[in-house]
C-alpha atoms as a PDB file:
ATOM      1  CA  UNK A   1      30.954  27.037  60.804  1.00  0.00           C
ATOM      2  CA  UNK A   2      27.731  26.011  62.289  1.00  0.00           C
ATOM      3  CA  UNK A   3      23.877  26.751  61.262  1.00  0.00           C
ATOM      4  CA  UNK A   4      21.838  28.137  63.750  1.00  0.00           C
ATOM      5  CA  UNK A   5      17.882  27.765  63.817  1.00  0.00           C
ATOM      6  CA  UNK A   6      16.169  31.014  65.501  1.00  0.00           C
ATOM      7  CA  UNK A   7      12.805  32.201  65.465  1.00  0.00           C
ATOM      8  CA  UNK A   8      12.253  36.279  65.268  1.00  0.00           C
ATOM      9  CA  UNK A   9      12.470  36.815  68.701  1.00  0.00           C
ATOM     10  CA  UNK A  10      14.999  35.211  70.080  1.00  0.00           C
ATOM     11  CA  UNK A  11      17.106  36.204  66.804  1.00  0.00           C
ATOM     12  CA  UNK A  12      16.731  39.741  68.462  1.00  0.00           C
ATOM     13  CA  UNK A  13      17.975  38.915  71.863  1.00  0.00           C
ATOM     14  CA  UNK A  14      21.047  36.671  70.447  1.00  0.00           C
ATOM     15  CA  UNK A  15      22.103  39.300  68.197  1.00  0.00           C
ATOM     16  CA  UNK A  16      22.344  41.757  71.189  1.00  0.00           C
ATOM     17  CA  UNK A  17      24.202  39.515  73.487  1.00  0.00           C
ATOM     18  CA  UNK A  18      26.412  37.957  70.567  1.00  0.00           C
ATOM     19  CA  UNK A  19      29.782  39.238  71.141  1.00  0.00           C
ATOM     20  CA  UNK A  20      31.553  36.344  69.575  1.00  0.00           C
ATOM     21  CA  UNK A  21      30.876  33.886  66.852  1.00  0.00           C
ATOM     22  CA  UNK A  22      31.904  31.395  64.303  1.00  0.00           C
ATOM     23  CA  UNK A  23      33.248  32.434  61.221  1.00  0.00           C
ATOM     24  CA  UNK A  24      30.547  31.672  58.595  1.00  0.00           C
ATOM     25  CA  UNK A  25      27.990  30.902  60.612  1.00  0.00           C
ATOM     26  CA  UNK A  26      24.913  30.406  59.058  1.00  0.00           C
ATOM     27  CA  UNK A  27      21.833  31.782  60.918  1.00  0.00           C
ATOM     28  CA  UNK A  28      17.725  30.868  59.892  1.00  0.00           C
ATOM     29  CA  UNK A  29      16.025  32.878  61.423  1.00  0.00           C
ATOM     30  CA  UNK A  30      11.996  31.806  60.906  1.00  0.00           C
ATOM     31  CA  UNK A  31       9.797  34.874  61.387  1.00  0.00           C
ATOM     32  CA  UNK A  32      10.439  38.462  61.835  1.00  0.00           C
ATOM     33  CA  UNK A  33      12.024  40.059  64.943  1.00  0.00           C
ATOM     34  CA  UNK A  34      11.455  42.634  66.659  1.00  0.00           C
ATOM     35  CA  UNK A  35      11.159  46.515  65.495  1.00  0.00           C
ATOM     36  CA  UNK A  36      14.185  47.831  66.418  1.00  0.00           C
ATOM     37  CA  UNK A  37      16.355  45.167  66.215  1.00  0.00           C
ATOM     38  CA  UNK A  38      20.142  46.267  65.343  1.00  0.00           C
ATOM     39  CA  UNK A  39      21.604  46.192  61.784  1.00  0.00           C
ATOM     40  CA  UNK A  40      24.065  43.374  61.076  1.00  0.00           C
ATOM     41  CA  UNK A  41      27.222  45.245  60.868  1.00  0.00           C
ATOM     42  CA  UNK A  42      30.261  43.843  60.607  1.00  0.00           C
ATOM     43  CA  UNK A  43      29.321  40.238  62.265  1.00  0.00           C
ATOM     44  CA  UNK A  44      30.999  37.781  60.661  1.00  0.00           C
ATOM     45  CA  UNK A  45      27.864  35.345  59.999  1.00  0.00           C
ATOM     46  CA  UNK A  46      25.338  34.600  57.164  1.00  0.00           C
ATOM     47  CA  UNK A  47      21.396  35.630  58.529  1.00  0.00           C
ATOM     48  CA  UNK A  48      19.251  34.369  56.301  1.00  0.00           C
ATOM     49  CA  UNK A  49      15.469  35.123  56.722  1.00  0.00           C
ATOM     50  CA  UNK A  50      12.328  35.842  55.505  1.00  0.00           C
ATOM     51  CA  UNK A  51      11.978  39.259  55.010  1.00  0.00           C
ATOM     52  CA  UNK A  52      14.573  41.547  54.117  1.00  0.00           C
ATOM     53  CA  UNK A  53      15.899  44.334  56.290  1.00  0.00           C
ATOM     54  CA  UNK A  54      19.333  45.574  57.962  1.00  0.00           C
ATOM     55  CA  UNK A  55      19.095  42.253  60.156  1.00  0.00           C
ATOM     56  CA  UNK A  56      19.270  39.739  57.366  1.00  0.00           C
ATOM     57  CA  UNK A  57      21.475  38.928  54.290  1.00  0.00           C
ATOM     58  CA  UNK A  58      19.399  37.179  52.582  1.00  0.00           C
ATOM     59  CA  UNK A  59      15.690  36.582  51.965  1.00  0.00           C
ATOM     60  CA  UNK A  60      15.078  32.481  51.002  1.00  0.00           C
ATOM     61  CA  UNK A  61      12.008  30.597  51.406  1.00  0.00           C
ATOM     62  CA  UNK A  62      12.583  27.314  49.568  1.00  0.00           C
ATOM     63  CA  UNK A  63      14.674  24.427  51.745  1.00  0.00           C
ATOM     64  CA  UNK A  64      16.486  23.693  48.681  1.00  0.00           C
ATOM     65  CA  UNK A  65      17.892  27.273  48.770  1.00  0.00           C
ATOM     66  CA  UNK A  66      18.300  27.428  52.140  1.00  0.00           C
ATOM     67  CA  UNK A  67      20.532  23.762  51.561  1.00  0.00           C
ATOM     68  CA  UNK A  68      22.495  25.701  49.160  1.00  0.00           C
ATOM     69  CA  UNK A  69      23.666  28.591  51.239  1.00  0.00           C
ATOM     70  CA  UNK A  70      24.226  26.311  53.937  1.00  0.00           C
ATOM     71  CA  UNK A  71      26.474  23.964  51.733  1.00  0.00           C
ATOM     72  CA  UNK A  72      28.326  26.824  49.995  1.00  0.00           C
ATOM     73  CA  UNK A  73      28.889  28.172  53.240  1.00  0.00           C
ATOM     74  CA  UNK A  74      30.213  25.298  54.225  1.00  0.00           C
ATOM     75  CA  UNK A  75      32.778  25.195  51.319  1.00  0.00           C
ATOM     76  CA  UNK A  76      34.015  28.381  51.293  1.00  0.00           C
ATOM     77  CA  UNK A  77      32.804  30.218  54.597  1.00  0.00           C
ATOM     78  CA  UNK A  78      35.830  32.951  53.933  1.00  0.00           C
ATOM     79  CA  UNK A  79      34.200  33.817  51.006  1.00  0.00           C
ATOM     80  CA  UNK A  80      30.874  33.372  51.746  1.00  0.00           C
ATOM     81  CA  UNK A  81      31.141  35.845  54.800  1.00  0.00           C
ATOM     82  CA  UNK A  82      33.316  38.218  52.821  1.00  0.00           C
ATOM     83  CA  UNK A  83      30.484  38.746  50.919  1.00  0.00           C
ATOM     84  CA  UNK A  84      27.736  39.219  53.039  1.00  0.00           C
ATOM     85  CA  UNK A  85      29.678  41.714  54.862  1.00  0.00           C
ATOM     86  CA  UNK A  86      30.689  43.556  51.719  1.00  0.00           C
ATOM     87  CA  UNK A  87      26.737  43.497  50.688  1.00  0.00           C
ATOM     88  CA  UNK A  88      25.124  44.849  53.482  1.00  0.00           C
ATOM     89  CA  UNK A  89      26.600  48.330  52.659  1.00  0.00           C
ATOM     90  CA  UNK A  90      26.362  48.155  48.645  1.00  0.00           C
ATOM     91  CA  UNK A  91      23.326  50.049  48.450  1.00  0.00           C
ATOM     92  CA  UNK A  92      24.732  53.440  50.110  1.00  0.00           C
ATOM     93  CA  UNK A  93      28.235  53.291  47.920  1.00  0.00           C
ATOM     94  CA  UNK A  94      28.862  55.413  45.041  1.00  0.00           C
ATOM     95  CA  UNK A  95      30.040  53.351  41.637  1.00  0.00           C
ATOM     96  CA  UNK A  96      33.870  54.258  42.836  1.00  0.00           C
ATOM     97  CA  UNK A  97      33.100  53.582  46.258  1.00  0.00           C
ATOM     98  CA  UNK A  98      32.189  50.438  45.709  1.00  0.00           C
ATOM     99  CA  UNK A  99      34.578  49.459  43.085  1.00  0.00           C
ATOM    100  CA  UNK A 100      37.028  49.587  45.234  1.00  0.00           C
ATOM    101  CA  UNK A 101      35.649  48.045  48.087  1.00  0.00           C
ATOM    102  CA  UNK A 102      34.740  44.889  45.751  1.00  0.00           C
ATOM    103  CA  UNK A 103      37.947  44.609  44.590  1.00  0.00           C
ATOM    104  CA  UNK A 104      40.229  44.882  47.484  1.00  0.00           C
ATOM    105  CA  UNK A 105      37.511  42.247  49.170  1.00  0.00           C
ATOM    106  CA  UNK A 106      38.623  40.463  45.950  1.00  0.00           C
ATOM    107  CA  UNK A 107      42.653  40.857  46.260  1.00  0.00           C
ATOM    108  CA  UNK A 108      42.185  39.788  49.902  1.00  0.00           C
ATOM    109  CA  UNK A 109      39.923  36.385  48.819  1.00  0.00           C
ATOM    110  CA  UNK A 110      42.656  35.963  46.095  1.00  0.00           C
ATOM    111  CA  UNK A 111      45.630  35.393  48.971  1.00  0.00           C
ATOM    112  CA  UNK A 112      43.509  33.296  51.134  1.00  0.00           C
ATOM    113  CA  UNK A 113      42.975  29.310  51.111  1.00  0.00           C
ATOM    114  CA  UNK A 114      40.058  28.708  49.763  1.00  0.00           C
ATOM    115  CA  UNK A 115      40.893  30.204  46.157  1.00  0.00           C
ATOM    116  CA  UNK A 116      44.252  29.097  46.259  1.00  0.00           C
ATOM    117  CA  UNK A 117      42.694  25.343  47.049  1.00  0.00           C
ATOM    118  CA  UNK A 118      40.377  26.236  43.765  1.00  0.00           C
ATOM    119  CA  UNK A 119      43.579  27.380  41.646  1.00  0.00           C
ATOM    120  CA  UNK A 120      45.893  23.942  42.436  1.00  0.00           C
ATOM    121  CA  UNK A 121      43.042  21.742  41.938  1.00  0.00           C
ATOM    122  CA  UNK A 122      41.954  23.005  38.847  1.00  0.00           C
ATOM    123  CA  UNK A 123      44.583  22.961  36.365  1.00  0.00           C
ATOM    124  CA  UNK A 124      45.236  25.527  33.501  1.00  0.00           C
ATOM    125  CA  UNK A 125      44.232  24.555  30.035  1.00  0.00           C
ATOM    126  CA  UNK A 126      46.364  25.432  27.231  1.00  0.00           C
ATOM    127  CA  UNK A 127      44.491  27.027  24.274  1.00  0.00           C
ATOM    128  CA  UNK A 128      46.266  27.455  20.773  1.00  0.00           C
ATOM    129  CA  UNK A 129      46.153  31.640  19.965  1.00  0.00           C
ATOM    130  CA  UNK A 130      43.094  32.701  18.254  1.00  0.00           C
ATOM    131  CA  UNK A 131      44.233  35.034  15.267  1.00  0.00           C
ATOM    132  CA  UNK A 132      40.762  37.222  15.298  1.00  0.00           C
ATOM    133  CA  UNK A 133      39.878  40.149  17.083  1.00  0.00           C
ATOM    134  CA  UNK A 134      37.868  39.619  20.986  1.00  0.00           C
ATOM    135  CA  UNK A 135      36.102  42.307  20.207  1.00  0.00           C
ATOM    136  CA  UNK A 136      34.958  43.866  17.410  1.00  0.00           C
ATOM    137  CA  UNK A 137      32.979  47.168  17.002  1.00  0.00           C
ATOM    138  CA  UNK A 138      30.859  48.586  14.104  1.00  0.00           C
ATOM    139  CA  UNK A 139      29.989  52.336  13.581  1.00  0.00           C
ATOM    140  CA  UNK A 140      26.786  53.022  11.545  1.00  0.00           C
ATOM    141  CA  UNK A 141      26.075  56.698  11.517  1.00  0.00           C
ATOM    142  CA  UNK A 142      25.233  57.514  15.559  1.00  0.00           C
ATOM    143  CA  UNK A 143      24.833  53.981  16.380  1.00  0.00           C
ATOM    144  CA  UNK A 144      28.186  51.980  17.552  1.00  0.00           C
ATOM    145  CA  UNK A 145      27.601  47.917  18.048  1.00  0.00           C
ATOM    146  CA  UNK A 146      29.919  46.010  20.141  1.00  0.00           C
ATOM    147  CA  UNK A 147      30.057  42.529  19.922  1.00  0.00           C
ATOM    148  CA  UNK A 148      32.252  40.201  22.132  1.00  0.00           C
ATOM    149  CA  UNK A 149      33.830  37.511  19.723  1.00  0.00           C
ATOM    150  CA  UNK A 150      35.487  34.681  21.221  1.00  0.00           C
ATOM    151  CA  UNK A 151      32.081  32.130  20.315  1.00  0.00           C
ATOM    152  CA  UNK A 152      34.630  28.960  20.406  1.00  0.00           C
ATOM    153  CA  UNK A 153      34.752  30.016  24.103  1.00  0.00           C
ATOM    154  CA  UNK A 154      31.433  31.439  24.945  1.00  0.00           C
ATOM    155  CA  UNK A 155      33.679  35.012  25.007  1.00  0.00           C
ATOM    156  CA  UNK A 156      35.187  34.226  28.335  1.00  0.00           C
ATOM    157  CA  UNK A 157      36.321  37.637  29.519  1.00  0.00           C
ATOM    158  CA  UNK A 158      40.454  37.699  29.648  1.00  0.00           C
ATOM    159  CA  UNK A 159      42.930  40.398  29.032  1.00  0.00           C
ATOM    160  CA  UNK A 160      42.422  40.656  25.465  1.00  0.00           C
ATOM    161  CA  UNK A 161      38.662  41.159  25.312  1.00  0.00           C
ATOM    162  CA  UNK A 162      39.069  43.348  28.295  1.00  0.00           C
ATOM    163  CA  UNK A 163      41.566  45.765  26.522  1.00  0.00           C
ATOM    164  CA  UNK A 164      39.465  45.253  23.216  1.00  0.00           C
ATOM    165  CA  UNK A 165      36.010  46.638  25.440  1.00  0.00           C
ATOM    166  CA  UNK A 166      38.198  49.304  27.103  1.00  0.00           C
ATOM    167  CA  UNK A 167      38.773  49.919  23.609  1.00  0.00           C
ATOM    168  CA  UNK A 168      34.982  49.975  21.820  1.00  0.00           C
ATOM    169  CA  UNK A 169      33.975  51.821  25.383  1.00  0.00           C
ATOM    170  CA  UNK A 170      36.661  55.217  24.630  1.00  0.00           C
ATOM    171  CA  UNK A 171      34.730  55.672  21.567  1.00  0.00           C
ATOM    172  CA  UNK A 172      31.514  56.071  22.852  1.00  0.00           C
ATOM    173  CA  UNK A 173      33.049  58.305  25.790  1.00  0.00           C
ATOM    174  CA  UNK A 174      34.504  60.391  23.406  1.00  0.00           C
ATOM    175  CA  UNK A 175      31.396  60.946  21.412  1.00  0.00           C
ATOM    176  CA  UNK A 176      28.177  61.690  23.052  1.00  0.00           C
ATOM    177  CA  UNK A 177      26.256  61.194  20.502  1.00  0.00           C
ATOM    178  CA  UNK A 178      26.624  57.664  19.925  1.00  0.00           C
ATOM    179  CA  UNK A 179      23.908  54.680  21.377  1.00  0.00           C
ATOM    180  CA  UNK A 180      25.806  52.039  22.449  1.00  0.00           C
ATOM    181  CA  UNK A 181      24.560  48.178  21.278  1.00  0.00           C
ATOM    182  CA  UNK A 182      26.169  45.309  23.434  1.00  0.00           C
ATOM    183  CA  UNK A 183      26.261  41.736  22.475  1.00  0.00           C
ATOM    184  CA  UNK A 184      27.933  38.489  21.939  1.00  0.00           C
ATOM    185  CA  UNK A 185      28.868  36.318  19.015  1.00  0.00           C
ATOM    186  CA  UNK A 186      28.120  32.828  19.097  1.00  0.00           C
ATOM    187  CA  UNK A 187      26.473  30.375  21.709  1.00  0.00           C
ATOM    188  CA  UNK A 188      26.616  32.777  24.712  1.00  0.00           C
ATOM    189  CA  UNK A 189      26.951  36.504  25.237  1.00  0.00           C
ATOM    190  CA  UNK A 190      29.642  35.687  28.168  1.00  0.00           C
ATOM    191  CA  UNK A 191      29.967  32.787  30.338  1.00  0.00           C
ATOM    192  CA  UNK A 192      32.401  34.916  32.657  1.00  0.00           C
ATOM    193  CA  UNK A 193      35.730  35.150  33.370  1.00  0.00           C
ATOM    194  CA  UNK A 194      38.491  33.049  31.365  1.00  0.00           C
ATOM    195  CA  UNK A 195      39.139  30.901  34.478  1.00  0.00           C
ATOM    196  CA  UNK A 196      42.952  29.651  32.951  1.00  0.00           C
ATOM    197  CA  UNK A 197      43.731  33.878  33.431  1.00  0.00           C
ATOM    198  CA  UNK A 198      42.564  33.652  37.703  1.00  0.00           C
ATOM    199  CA  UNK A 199      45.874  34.259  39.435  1.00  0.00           C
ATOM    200  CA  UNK A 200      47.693  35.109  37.077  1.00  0.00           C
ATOM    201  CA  UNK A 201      48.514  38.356  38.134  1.00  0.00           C
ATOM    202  CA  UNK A 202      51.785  38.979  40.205  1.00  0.00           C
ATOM    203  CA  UNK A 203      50.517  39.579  43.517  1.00  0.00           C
ATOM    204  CA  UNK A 204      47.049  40.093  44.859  1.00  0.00           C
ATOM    205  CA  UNK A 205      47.842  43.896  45.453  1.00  0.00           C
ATOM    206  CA  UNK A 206      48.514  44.413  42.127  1.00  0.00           C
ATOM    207  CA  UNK A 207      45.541  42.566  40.504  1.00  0.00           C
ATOM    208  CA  UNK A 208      44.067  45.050  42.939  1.00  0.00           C
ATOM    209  CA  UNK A 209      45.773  47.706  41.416  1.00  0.00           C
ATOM    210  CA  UNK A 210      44.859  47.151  37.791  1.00  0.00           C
ATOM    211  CA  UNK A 211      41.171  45.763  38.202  1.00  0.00           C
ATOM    212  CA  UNK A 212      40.516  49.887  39.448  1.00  0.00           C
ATOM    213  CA  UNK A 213      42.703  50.972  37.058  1.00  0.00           C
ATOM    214  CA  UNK A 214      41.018  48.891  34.164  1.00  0.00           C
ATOM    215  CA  UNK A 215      37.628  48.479  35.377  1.00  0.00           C
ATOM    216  CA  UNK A 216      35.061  48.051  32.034  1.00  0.00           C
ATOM    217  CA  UNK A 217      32.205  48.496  34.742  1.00  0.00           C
ATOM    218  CA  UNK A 218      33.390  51.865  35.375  1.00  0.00           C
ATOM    219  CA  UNK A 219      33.969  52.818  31.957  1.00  0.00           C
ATOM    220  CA  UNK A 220      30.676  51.413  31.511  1.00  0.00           C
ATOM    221  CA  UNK A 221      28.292  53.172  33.999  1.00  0.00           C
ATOM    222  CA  UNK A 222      28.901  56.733  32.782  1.00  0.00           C
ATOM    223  CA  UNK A 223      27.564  55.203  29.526  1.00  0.00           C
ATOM    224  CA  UNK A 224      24.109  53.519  30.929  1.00  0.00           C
ATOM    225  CA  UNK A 225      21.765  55.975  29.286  1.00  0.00           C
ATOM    226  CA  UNK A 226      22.816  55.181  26.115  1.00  0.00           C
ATOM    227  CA  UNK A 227      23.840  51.794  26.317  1.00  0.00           C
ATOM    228  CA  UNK A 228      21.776  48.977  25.428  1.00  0.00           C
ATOM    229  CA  UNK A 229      23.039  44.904  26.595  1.00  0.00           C
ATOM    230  CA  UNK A 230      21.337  41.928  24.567  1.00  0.00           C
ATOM    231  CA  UNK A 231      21.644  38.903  26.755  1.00  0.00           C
ATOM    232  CA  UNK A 232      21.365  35.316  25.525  1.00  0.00           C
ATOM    233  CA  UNK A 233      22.698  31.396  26.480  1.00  0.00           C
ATOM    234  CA  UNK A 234      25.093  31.385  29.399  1.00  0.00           C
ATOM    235  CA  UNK A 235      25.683  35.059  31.137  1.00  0.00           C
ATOM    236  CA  UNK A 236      27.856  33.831  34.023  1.00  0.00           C
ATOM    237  CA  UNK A 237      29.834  35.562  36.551  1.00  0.00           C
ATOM    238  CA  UNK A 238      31.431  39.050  34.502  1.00  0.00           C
ATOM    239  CA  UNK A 239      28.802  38.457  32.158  1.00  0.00           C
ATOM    240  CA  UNK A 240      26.077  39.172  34.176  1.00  0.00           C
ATOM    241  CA  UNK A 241      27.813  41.764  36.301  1.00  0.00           C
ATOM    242  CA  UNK A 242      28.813  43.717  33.410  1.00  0.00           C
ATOM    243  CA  UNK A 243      25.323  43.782  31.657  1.00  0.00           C
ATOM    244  CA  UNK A 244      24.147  45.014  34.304  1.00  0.00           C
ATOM    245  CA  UNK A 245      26.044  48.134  34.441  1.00  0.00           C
ATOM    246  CA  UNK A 246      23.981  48.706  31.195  1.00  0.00           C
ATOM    247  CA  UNK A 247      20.655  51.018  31.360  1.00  0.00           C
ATOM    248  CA  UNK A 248      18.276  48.317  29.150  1.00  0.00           C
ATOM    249  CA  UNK A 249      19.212  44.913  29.051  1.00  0.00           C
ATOM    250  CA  UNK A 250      17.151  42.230  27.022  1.00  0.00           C
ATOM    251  CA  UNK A 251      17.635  38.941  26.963  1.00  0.00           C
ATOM    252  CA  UNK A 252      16.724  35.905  25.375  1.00  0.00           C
ATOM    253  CA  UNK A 253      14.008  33.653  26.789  1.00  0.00           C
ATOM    254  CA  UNK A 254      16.991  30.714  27.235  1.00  0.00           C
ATOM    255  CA  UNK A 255      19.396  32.770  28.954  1.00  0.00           C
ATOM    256  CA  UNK A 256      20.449  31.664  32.192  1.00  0.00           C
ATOM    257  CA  UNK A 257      22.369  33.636  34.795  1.00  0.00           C
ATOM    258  CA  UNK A 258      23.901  32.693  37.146  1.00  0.00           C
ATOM    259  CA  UNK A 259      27.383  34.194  40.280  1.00  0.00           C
ATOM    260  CA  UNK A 260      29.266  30.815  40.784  1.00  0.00           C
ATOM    261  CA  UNK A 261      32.145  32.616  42.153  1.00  0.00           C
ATOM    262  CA  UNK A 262      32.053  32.387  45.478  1.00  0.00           C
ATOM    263  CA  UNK A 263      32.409  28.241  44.447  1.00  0.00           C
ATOM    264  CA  UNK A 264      36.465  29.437  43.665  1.00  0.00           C
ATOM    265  CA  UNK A 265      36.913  31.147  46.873  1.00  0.00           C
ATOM    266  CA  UNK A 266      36.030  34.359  45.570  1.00  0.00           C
ATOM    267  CA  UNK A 267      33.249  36.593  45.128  1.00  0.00           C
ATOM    268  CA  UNK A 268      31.855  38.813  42.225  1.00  0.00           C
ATOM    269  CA  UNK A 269      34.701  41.111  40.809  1.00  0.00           C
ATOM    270  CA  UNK A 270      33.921  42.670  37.633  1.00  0.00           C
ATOM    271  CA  UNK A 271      31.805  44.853  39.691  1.00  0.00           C
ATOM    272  CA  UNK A 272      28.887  42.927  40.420  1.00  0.00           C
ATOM    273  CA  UNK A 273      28.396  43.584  43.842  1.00  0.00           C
ATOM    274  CA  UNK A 274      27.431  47.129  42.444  1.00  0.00           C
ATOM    275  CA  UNK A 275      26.120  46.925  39.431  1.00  0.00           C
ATOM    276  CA  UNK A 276      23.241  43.706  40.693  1.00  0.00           C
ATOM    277  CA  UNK A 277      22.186  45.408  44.128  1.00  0.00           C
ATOM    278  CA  UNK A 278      21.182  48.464  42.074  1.00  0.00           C
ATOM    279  CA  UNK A 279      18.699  46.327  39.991  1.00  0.00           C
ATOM    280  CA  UNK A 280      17.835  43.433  42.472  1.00  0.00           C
ATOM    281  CA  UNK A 281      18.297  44.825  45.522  1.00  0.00           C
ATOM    282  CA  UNK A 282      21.298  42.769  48.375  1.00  0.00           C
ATOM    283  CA  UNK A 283      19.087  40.247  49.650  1.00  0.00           C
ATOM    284  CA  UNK A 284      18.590  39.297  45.829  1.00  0.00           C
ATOM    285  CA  UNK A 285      21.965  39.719  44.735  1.00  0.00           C
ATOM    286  CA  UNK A 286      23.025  37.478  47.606  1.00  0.00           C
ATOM    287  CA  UNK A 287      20.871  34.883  47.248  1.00  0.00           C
ATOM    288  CA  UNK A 288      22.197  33.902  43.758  1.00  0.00           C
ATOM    289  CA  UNK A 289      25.803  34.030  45.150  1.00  0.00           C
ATOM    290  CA  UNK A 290      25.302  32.056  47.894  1.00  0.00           C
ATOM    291  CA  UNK A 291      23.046  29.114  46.308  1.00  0.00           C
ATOM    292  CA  UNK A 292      24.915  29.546  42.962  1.00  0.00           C
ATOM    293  CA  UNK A 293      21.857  28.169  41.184  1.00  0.00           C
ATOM    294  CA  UNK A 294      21.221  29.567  38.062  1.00  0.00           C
ATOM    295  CA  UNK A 295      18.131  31.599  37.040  1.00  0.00           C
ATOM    296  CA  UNK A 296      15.844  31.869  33.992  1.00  0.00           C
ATOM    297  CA  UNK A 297      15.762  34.889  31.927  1.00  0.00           C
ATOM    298  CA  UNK A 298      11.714  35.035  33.461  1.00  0.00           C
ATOM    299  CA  UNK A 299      12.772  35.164  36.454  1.00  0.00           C
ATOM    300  CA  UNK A 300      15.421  37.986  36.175  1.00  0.00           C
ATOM    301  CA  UNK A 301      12.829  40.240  34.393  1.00  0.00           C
ATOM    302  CA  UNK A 302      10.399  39.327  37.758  1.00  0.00           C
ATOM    303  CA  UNK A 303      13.475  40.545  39.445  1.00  0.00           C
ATOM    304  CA  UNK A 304      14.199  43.740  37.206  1.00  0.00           C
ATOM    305  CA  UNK A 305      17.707  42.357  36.907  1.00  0.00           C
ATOM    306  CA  UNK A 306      16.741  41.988  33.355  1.00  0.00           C
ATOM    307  CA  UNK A 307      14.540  45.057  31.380  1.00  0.00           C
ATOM    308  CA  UNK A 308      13.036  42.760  28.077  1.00  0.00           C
ATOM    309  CA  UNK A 309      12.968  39.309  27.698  1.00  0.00           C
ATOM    310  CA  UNK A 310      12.385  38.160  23.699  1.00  0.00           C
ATOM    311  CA  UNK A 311      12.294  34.462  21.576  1.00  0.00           C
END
């Protein structure tokens, strides 16, 4: 992995005699180059610039975020490349298209070093069973409120709440007329996946296998219309990626937001690489991946990634 320093113009020339590179390569490129200059394709590098188009990945002006991308890159440049390459055609996939491209990205992220490095450094807790309900789901005449409830964990997204929102979802897909209200009990709405669940499944093939099969995003798209998210404390990884899916989202003025996955050797996989480019835009959706800072809820409603923000 190296990081490369290009103004527009010569960015245009490398990029059409680059035949080779490093894996993870980080590339500034200061200025804008050329008209005509070829998309990106499959080149296994990180362009960051200052404009966004088919020749960058990612649009940063600040050092510090530039730093970031550079150091995350640095740490995981598997998964950091995986997901600039799986970005730069988000915005032409279709919800199933992309789904699936996410996810075996994902499966193929979860067999490689990095994450596995992640997994045996980072050891499992073990939580005594909780005897409520993740989820629980209220019906007042056409109105059906769904509210995550694990608040002793900030409703970490495992199994159970996963079957319990598969659950809450079938009832509004059975009945039309139904708005759908999303939220969270306790502290957070979601601070993402239950990281004691990651690799847990057999194989990466088959975590493949059932993320398509029992995807809440897609369950949760046909549903956008009529679905409503409130947002508030930490919406993290799946908790962001999910809202999104939703067609108003609202959030608190102390939420923060933030894609840290790409920290684990991973990348999005509840569906966020489709569900934030459709809001945000790539360039957007990569730059929080790749700096894994966390934003304010003012700064995701600059970004449309958020549609209200309320005290």
């Amino acid at each position: 992995m190296a990081v490369i320093e290009l103004s527009g113009r010569e960015f245009g020339a490398f990029l059409a005699e680059r035949t080779e590179g490093g894996l993870g390569d980080v590339i500034v490129v200061k200025g804008i180059p050329p008209h005509g200059t070829p998309g990106l394709d499959f080149q296994p590098c990180i362009v960051v610039g200052e404009e966004s188009g088919a020749w960058s990945d990612v649009v940063a002006h600040r050092d510090e975020d530039i730093l970031a991308i550079i150091a995350t890159a640095a740490r995981a440049p598997l998964a950091s490349t995986a997901l600039t390459v799986l970005l730069r055609g988000a915005e032409g996939r279709s919800t199933h298209e992309g789904l699936l491209a996410e996810s075996a990205t994902y499966s193929a992220l979860q067999g490689g070093p990095e994450f596995l490095h992640w997994r045996t450094t980072t050891p499992r807790r073990k939580r005594p069973p909780v005897a409520t309900a993740a989820v629980r789901v209220e019906r007042q005449g056409n109105g059906l409120t769904i509210e995550l409830h694990r608040p002793e964990r900030h409703n970490a997204l495992g199994v159970e709440m996963r079957d319990g929102l598969l659950d809450a979802l079938a009832i509004a897909t059975a009945d039309p007329s139904l708005t759908v209200t999303l939220r969270g009990a306790g502290p957070s709405f979601c601070a993402g996946g239950d990281l004691d669940e990651f690799g847990t499944t057999p194989d990466p093939t088959s975590g493949h296998l059932i993320r398509l099969a029992l995807s809440i995003g897609a369950r949760l798209e046909p549903l956008a219309h009529r679905t409503t998210v409130h947002l508030h404390g930490s919406c993290i990884g799946s908790g962001i990626e999910l809202a999104a899916f939703g067609g108003r989202v609202v959030a608190t003025a102390s939420t923060t937001i933030a894609l840290p996955e790409v920290g684990l050797g991973l990348i999005p996989g509840a569906g966020g690489t489709v569900s934030l480019p459709r809001r945000i835009g790539r360039h957007r959706t990569a730059l929080l991946a790749l700096t894994r800072h966390p934003i304010t809820a003012s700064t995701a409603l600059d970004w449309g990634l958020v549609d209200d923000v309320v005290d």
